[in-house]
PDB file of N, CA and C in Angstrom:
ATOM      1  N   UNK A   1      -0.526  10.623  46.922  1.00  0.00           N
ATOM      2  CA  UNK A   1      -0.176  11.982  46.569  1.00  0.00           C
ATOM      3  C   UNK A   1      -1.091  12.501  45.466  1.00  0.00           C
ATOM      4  N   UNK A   2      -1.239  11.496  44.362  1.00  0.00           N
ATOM      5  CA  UNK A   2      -2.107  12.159  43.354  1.00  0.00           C
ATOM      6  C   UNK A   2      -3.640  13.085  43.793  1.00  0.00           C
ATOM      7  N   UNK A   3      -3.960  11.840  45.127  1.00  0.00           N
ATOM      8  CA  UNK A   3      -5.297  12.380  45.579  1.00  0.00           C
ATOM      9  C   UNK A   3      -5.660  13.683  46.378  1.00  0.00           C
ATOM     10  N   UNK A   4      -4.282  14.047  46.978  1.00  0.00           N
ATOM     11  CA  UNK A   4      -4.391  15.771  46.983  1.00  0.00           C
ATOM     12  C   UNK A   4      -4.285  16.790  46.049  1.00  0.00           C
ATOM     13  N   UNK A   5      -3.628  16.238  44.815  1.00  0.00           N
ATOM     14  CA  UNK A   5      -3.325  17.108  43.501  1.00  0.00           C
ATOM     15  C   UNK A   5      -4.962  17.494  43.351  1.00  0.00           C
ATOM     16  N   UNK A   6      -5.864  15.625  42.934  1.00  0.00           N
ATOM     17  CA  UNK A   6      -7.208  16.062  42.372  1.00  0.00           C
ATOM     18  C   UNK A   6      -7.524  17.223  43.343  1.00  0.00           C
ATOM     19  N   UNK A   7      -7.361  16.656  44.035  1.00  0.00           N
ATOM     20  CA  UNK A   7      -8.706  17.824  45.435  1.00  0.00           C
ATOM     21  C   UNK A   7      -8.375  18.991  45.319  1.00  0.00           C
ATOM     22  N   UNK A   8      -6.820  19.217  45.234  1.00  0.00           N
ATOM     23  CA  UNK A   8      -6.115  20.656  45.289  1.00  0.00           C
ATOM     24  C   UNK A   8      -6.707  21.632  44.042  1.00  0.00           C
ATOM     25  N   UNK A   9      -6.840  20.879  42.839  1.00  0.00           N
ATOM     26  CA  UNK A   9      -6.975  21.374  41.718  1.00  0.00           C
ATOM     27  C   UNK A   9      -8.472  21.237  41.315  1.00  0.00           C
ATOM     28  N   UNK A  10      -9.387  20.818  41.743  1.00  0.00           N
ATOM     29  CA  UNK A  10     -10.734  20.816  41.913  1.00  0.00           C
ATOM     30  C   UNK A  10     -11.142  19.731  40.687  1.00  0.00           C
ATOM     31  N   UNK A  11     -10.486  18.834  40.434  1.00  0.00           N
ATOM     32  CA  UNK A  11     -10.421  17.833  39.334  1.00  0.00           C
ATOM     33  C   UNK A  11     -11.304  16.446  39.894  1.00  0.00           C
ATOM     34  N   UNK A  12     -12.300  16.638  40.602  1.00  0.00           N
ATOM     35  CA  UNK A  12     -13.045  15.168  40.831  1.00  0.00           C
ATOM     36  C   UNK A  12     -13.008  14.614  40.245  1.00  0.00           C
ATOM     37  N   UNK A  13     -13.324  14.753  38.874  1.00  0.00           N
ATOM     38  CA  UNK A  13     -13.885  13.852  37.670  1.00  0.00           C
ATOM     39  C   UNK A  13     -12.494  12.629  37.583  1.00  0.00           C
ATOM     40  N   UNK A  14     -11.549  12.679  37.986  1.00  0.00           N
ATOM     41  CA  UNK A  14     -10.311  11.468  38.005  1.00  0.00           C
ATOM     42  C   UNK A  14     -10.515  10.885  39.300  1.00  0.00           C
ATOM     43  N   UNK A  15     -10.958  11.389  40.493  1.00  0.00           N
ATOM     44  CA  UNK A  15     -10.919  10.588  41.656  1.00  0.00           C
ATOM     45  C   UNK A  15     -11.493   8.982  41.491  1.00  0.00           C
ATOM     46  N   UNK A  16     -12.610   8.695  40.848  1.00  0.00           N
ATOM     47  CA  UNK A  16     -12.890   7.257  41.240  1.00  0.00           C
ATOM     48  C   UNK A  16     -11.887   7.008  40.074  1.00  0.00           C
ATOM     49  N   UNK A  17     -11.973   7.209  39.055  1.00  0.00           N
ATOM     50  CA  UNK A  17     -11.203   6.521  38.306  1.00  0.00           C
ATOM     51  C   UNK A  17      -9.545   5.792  38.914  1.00  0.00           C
ATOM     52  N   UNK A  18      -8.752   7.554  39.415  1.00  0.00           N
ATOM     53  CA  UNK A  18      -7.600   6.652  40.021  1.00  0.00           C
ATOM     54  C   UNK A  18      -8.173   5.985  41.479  1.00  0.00           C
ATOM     55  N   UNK A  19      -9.346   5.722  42.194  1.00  0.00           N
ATOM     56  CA  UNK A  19      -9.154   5.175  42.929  1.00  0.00           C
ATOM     57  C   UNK A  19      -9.395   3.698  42.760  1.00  0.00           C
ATOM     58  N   UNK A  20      -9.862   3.513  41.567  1.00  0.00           N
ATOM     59  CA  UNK A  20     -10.278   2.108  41.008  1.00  0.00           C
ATOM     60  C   UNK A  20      -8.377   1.643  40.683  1.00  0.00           C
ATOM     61  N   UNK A  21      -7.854   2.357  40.116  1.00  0.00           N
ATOM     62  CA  UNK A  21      -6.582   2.002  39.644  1.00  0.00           C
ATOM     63  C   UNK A  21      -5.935   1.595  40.806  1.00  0.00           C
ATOM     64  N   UNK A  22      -5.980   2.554  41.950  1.00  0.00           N
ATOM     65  CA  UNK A  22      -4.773   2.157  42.900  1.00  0.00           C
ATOM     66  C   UNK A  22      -5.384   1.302  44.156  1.00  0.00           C
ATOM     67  N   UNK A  23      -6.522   0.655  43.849  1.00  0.00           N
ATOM     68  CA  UNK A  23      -6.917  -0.865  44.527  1.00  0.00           C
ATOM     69  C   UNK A  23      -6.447  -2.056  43.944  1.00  0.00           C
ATOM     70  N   UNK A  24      -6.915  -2.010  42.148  1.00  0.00           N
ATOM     71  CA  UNK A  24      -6.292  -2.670  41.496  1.00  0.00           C
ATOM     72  C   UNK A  24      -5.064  -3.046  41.706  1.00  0.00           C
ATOM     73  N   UNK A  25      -4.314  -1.794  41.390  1.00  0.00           N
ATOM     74  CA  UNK A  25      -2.721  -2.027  41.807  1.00  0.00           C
ATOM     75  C   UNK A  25      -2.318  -2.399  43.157  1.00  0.00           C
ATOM     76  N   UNK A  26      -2.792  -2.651  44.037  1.00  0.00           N
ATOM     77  CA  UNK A  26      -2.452  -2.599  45.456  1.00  0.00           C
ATOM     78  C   UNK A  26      -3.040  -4.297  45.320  1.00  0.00           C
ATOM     79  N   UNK A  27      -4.138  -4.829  44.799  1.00  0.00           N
ATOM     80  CA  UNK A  27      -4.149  -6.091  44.543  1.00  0.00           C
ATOM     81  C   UNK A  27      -3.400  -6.948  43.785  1.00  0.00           C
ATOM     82  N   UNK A  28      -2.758  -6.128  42.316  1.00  0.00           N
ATOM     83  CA  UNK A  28      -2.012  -6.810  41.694  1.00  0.00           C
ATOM     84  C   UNK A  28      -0.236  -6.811  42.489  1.00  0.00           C
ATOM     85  N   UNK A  29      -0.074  -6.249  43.447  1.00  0.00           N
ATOM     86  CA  UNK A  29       0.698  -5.894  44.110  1.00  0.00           C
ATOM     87  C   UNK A  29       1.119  -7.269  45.048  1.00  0.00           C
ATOM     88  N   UNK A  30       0.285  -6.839  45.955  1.00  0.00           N
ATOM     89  CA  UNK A  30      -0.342  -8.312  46.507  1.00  0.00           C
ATOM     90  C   UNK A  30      -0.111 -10.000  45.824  1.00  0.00           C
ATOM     91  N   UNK A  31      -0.633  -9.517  44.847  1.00  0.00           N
ATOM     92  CA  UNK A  31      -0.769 -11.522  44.385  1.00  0.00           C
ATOM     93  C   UNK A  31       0.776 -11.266  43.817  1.00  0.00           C
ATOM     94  N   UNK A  32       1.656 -10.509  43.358  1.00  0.00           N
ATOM     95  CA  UNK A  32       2.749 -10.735  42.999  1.00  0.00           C
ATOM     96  C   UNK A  32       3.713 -11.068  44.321  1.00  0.00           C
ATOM     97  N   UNK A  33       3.149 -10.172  45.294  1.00  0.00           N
ATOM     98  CA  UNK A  33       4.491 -10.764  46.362  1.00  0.00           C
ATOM     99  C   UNK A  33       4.209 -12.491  46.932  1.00  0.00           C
ATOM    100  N   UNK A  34       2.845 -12.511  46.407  1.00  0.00           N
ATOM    101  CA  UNK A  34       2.491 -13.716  46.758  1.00  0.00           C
ATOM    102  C   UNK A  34       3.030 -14.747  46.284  1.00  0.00           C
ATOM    103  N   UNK A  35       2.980 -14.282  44.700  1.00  0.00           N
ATOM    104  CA  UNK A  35       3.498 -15.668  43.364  1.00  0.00           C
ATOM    105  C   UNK A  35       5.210 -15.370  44.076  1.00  0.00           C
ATOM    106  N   UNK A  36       5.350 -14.296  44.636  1.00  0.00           N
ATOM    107  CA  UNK A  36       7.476 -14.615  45.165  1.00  0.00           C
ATOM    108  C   UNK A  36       7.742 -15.491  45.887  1.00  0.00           C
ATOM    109  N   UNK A  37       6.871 -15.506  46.685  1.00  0.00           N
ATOM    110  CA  UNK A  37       7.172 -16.145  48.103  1.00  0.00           C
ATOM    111  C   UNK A  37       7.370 -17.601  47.974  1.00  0.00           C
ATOM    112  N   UNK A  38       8.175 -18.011  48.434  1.00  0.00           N
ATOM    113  CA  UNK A  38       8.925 -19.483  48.029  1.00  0.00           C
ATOM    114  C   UNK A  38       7.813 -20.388  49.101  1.00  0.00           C
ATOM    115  N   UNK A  39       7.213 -20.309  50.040  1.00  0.00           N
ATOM    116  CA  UNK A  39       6.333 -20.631  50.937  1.00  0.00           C
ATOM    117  C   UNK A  39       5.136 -21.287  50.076  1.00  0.00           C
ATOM    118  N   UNK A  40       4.978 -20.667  49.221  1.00  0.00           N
ATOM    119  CA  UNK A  40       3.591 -21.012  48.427  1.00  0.00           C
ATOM    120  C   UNK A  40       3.966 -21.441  47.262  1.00  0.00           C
ATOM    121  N   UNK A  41       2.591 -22.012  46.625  1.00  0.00           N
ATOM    122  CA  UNK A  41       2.867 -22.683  45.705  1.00  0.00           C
ATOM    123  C   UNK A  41       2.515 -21.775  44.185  1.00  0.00           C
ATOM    124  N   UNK A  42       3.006 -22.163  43.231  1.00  0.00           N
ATOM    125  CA  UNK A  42       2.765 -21.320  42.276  1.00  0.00           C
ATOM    126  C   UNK A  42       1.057 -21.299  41.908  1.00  0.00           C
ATOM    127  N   UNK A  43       0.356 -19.976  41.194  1.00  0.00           N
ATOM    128  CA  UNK A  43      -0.676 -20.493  40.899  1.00  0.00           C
ATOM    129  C   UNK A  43      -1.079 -19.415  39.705  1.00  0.00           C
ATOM    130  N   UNK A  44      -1.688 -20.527  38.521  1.00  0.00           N
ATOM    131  CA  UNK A  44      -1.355 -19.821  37.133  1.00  0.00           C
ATOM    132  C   UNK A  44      -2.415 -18.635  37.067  1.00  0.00           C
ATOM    133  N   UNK A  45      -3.685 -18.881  37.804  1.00  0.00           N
ATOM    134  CA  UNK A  45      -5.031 -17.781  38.478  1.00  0.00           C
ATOM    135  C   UNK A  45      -4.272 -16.666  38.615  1.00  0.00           C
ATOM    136  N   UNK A  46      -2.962 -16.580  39.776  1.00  0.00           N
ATOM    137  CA  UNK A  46      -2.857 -15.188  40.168  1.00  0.00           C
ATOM    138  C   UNK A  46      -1.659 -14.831  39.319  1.00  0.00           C
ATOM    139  N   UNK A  47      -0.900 -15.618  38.899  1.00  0.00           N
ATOM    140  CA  UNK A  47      -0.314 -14.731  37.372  1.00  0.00           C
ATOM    141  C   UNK A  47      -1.639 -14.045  36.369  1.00  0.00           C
ATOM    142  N   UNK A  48      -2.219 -14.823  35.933  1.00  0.00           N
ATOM    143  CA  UNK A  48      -3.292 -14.694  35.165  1.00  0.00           C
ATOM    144  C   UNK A  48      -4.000 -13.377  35.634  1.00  0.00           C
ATOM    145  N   UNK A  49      -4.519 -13.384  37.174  1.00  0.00           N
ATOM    146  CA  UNK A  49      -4.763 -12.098  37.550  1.00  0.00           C
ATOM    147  C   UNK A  49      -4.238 -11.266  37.666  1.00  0.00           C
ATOM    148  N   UNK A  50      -2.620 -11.153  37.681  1.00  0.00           N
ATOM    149  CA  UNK A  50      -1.739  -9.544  37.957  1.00  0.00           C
ATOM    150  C   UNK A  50      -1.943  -9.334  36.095  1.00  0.00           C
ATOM    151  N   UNK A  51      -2.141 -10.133  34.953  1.00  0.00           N
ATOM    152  CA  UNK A  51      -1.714  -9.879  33.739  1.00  0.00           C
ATOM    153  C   UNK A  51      -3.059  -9.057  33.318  1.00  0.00           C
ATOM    154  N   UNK A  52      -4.187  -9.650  33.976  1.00  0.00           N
ATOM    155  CA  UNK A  52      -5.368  -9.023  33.342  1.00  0.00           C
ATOM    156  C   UNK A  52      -5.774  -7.910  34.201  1.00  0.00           C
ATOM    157  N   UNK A  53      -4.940  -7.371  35.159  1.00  0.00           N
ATOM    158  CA  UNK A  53      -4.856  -6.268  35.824  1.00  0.00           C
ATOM    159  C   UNK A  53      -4.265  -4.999  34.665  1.00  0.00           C
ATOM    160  N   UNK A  54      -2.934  -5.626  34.608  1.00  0.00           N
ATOM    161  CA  UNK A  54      -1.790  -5.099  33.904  1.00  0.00           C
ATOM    162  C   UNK A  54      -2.186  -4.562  32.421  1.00  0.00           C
ATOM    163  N   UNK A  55      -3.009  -5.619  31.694  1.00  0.00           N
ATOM    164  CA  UNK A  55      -3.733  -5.457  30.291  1.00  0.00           C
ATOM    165  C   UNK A  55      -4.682  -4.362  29.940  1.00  0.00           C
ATOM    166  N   UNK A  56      -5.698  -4.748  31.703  1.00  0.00           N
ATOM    167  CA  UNK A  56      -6.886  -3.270  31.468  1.00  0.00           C
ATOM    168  C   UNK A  56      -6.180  -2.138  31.940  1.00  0.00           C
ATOM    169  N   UNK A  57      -4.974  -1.635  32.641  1.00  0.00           N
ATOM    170  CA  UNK A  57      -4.509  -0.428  32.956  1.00  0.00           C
ATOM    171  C   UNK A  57      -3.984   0.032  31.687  1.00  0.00           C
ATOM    172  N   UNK A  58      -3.067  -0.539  30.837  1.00  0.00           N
ATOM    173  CA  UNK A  58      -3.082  -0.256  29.992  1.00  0.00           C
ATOM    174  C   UNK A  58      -3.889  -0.224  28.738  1.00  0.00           C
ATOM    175  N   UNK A  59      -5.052  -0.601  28.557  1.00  0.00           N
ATOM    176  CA  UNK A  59      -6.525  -0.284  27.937  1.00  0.00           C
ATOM    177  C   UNK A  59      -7.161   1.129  28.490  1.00  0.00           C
ATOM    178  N   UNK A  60      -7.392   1.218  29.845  1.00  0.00           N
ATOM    179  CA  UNK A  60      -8.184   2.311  30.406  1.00  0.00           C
ATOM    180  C   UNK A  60      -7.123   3.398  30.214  1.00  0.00           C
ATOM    181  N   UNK A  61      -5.833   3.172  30.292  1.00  0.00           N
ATOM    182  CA  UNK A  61      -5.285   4.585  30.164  1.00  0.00           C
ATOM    183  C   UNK A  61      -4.969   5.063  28.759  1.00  0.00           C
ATOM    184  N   UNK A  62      -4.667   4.166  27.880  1.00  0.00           N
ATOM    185  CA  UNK A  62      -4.675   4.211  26.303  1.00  0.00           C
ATOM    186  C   UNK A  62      -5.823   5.287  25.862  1.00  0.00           C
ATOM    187  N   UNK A  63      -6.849   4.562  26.492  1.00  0.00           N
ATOM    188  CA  UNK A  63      -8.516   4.897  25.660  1.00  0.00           C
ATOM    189  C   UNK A  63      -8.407   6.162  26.706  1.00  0.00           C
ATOM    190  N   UNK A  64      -8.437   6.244  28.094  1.00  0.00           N
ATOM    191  CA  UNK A  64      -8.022   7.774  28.386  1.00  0.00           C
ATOM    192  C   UNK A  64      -7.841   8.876  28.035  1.00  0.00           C
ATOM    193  N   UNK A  65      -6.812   8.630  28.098  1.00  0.00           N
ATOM    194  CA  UNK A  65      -5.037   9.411  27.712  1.00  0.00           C
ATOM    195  C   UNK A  65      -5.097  10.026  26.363  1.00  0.00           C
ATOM    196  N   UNK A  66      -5.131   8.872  25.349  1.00  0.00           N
ATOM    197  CA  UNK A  66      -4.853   9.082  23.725  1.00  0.00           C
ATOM    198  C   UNK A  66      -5.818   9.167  23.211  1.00  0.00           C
ATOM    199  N   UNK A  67      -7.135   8.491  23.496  1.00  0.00           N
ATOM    200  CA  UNK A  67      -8.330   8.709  22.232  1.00  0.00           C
ATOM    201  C   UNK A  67      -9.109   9.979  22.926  1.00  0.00           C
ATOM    202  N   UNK A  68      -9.616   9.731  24.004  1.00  0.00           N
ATOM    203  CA  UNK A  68     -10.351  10.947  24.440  1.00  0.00           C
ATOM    204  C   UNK A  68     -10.053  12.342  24.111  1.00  0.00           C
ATOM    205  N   UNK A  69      -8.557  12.255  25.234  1.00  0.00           N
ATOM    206  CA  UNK A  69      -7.844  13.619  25.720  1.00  0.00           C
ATOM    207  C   UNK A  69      -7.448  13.900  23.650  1.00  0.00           C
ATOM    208  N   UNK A  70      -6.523  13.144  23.150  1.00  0.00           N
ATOM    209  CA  UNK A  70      -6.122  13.329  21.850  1.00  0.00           C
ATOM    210  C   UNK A  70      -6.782  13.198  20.733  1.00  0.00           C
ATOM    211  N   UNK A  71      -7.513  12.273  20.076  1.00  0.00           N
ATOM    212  CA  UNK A  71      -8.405  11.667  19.084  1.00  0.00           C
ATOM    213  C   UNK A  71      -9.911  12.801  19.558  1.00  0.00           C
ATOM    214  N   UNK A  72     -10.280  12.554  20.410  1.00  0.00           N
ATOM    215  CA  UNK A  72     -11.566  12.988  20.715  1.00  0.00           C
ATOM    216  C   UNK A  72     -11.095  14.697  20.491  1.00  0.00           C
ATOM    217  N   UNK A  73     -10.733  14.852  20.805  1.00  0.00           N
ATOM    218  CA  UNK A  73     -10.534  16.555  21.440  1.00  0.00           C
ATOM    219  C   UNK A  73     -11.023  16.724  22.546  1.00  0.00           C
ATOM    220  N   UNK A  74     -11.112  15.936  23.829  1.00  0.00           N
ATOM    221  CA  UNK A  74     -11.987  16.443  25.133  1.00  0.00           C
ATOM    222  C   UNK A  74     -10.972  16.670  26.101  1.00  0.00           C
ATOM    223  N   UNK A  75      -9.731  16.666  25.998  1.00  0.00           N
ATOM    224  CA  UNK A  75      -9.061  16.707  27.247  1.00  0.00           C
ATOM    225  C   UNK A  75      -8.886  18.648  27.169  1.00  0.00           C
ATOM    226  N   UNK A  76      -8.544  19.168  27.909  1.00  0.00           N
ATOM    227  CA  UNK A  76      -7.928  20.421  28.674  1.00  0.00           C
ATOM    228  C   UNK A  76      -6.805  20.849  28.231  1.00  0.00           C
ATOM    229  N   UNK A  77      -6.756  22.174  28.046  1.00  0.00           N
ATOM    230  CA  UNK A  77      -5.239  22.491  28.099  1.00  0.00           C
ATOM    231  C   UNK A  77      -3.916  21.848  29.351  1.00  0.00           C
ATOM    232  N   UNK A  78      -4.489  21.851  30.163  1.00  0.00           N
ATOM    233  CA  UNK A  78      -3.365  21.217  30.992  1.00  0.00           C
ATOM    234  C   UNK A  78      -2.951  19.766  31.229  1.00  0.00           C
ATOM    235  N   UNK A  79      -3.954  19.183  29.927  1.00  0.00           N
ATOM    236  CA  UNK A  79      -3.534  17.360  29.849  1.00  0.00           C
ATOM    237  C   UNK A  79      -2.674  17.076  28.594  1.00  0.00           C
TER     238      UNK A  79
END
């Protein structure tokens, strides 16, 4: 849904960004239903990988969000 907002609103400049996010997430997605599944065996890699997923989303959107858009002064009236 977000990716018709960008297009709708002529906002490219977020497209790769959320499209980097929602692979990520669709991978960290992934290795979690994986670490559920009683079938398999645990493995500390793909914890390790949903966490350092989890760590840089919240880094990239921090430094985003708050320093750019806020600290910096570069974001828009409508962010």
């Amino acid at each position: 849904w977000i990716y018709v907002n960008y297009w709708n609103d002529d906002y490219y400049s977020q497209w790769n960004h959320q499209l980097v996010f929602t692979v990520t997430e669709l991978l960290s997605t992934m290795l979690v239903l994986s670490l559920a599944n009683k079938n398999e065996a645990f493995s500390h890699y793909k914890a390790l990988a949903v966490s350092v997923v989890g760590l840089s989303h919240i880094i990239a959107g921090g430094w985003d969000q708050f320093v750019l858009n806020v600290v910096r002064g570069e974001g828009r009236s409508h962010q």
